[in-house]
N, C-alpha and C. Protein backbone atom coordinates (compact mmCIF):
# COMPACT_ATOMS: atom_id res chain seq x y z
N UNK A 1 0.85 -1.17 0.00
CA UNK A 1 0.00 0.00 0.00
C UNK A 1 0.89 1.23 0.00
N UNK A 2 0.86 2.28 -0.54
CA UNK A 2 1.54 3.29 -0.99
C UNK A 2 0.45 4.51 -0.57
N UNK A 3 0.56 5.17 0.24
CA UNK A 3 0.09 6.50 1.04
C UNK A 3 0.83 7.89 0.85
N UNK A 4 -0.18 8.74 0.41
CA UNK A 4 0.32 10.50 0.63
C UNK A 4 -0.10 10.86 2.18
N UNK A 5 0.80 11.49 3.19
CA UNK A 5 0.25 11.93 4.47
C UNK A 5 1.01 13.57 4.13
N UNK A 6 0.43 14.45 4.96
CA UNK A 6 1.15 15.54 4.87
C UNK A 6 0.85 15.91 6.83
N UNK A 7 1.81 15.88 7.06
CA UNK A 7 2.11 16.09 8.53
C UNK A 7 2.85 17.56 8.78
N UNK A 8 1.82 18.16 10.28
CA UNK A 8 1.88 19.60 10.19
C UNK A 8 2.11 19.84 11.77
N UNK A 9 2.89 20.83 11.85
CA UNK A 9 2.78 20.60 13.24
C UNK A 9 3.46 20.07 14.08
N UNK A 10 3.21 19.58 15.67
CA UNK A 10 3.92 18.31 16.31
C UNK A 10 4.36 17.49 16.07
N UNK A 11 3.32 16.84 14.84
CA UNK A 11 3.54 15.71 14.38
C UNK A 11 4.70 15.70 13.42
N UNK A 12 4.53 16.84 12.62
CA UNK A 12 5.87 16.96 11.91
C UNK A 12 7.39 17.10 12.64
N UNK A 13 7.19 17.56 13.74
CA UNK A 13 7.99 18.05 14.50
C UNK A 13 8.95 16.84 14.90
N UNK A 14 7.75 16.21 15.57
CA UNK A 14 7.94 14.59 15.99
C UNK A 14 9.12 14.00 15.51
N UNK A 15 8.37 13.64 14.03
CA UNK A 15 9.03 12.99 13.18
C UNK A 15 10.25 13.27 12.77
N UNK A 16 10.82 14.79 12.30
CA UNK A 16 11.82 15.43 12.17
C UNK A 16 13.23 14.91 13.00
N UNK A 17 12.39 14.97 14.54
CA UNK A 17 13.38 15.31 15.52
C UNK A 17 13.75 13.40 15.63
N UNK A 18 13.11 12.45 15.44
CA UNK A 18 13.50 11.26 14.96
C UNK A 18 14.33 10.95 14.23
N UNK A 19 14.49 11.74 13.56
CA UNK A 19 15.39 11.50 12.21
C UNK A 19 16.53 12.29 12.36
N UNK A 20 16.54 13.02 13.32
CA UNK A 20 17.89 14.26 13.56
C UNK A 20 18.19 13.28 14.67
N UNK A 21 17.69 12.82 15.66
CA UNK A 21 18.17 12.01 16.71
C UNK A 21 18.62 10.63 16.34
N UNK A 22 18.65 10.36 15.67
CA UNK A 22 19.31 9.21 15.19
C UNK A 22 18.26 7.80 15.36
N UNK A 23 16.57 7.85 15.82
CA UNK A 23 15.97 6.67 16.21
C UNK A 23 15.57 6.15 14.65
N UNK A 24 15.59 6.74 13.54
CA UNK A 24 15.22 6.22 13.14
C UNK A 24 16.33 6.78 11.89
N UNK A 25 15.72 6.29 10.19
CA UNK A 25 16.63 6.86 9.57
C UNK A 25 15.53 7.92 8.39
N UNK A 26 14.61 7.26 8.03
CA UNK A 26 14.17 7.83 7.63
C UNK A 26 12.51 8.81 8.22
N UNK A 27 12.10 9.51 7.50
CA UNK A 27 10.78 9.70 7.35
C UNK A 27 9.85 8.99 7.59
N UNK A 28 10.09 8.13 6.41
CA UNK A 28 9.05 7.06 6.20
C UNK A 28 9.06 5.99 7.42
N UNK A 29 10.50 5.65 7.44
CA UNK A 29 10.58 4.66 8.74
C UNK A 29 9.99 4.76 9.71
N UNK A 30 9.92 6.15 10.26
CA UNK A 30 9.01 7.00 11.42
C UNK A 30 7.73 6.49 11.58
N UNK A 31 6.80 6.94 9.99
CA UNK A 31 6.17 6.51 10.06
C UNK A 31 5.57 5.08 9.80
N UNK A 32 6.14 3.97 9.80
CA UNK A 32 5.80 2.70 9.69
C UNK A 32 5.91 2.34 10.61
N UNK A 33 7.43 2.60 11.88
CA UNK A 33 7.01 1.98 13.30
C UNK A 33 6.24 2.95 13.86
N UNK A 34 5.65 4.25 13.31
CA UNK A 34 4.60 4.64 14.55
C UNK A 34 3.21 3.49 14.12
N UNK A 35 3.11 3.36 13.27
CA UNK A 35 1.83 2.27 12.29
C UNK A 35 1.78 0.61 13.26
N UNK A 36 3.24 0.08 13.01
CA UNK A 36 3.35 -0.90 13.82
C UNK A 36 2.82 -0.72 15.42
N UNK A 37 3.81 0.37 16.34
CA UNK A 37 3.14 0.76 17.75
C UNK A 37 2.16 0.80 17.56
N UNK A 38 1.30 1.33 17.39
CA UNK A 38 -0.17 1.80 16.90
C UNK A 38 -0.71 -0.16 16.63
N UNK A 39 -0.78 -0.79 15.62
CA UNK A 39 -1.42 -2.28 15.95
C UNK A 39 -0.89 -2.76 17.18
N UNK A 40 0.89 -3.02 18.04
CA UNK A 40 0.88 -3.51 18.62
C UNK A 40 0.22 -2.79 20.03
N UNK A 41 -0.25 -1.49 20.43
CA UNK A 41 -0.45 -0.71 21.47
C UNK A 41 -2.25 -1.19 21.56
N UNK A 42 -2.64 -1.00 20.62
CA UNK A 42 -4.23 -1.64 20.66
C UNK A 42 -4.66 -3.19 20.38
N UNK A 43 -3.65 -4.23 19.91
CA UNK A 43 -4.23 -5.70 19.70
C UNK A 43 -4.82 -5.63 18.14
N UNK A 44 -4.65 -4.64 17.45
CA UNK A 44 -4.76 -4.58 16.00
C UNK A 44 -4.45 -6.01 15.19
N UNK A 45 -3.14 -5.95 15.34
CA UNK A 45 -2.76 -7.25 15.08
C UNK A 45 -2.19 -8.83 15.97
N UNK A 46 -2.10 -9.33 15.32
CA UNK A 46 -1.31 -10.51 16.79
C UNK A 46 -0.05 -10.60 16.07
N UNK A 47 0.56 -10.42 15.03
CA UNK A 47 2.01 -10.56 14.40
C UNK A 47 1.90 -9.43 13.56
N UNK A 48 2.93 -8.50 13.50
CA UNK A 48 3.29 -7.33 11.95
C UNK A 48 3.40 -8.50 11.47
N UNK A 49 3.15 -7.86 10.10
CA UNK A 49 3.41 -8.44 8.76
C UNK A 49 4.29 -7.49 8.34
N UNK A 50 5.63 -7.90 8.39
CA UNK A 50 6.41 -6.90 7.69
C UNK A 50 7.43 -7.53 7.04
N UNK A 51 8.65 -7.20 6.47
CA UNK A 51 9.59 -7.89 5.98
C UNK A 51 10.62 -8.23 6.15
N UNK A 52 11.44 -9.36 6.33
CA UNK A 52 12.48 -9.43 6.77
C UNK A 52 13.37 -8.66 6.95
N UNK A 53 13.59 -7.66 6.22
CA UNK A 53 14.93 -6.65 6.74
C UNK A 53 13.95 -5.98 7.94
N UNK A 54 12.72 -5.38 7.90
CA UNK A 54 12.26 -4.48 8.71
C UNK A 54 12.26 -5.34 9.90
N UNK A 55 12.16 -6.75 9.73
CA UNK A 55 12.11 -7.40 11.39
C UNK A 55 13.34 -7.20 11.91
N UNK A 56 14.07 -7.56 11.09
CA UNK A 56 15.90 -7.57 11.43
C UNK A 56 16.25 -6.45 12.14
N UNK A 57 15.87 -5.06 11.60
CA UNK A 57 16.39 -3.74 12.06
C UNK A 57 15.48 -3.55 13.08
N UNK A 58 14.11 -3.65 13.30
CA UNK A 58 13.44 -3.51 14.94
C UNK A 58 13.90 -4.34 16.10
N UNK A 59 14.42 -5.97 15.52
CA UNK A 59 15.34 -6.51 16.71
C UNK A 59 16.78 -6.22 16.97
N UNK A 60 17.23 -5.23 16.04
CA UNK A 60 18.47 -4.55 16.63
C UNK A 60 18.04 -3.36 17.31
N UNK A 61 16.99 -2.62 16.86
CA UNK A 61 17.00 -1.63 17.83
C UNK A 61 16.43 -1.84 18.91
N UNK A 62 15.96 -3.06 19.53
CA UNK A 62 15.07 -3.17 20.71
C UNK A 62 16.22 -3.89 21.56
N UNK A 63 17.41 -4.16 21.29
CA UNK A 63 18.53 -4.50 21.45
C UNK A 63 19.15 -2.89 21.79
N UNK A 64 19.27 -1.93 21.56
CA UNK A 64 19.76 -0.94 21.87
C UNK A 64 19.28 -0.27 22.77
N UNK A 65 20.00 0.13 23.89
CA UNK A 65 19.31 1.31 24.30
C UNK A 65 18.76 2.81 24.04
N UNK A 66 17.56 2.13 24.46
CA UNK A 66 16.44 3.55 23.98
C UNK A 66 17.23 4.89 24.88
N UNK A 67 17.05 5.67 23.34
CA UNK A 67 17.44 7.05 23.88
C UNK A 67 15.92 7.89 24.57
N UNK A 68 16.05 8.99 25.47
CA UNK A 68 14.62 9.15 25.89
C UNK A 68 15.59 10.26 26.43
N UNK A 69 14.14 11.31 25.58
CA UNK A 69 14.77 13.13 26.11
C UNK A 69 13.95 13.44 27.63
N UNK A 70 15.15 13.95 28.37
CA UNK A 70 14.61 14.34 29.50
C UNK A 70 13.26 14.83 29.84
N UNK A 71 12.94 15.99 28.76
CA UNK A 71 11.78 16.81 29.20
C UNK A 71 11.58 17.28 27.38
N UNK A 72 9.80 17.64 27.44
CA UNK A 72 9.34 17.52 26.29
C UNK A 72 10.53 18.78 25.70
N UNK A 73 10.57 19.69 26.00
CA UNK A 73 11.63 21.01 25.45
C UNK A 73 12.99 20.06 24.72
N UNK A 74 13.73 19.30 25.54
CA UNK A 74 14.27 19.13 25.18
C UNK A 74 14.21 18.05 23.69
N UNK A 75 13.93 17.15 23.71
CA UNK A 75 13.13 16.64 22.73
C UNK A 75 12.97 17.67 21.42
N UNK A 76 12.40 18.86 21.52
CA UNK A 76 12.16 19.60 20.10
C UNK A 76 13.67 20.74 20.03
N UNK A 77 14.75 20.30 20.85
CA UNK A 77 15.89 20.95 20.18
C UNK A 77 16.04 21.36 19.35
């Protein structure tokens, strides 16, 4: 499935500061594990369906320690 979103705002903000912080690499990436959180946070799904590289790179990063900004300010550096 192939999607146009146009993100404004926080949300843009969000995402940005993901990608300047190093959690993720891209944009898009941003938004596919916020998609994934999002089924696994509600029971959406019982397994992602995703693809082998994307499983590969979420079990290295769940292997890493999570970075986590002190306070929301800091966060939108």
């Amino acid at each position: 499935m192939n999607i146009n979103i146009k993100l404004e705002g926080i949300l843009s903000r969000i995402v940005e500061n993901a990608v300047r912080k190093g959690l993720v690499k891209t944009k898009a990436e941003a938004v596919r594990l916020s998609v994934l959180e999002l089924g696994k946070e509600y029971g959406l799904i019982e397994e992602p369906d995703v693809s082998e590289k994307t499983a590969r790179e979420l079990r290295k990063r769940e292997k890493q320690k999570p970075v986590k900004a002190k306070s929301p300010e800091e966060l939108f550096r």
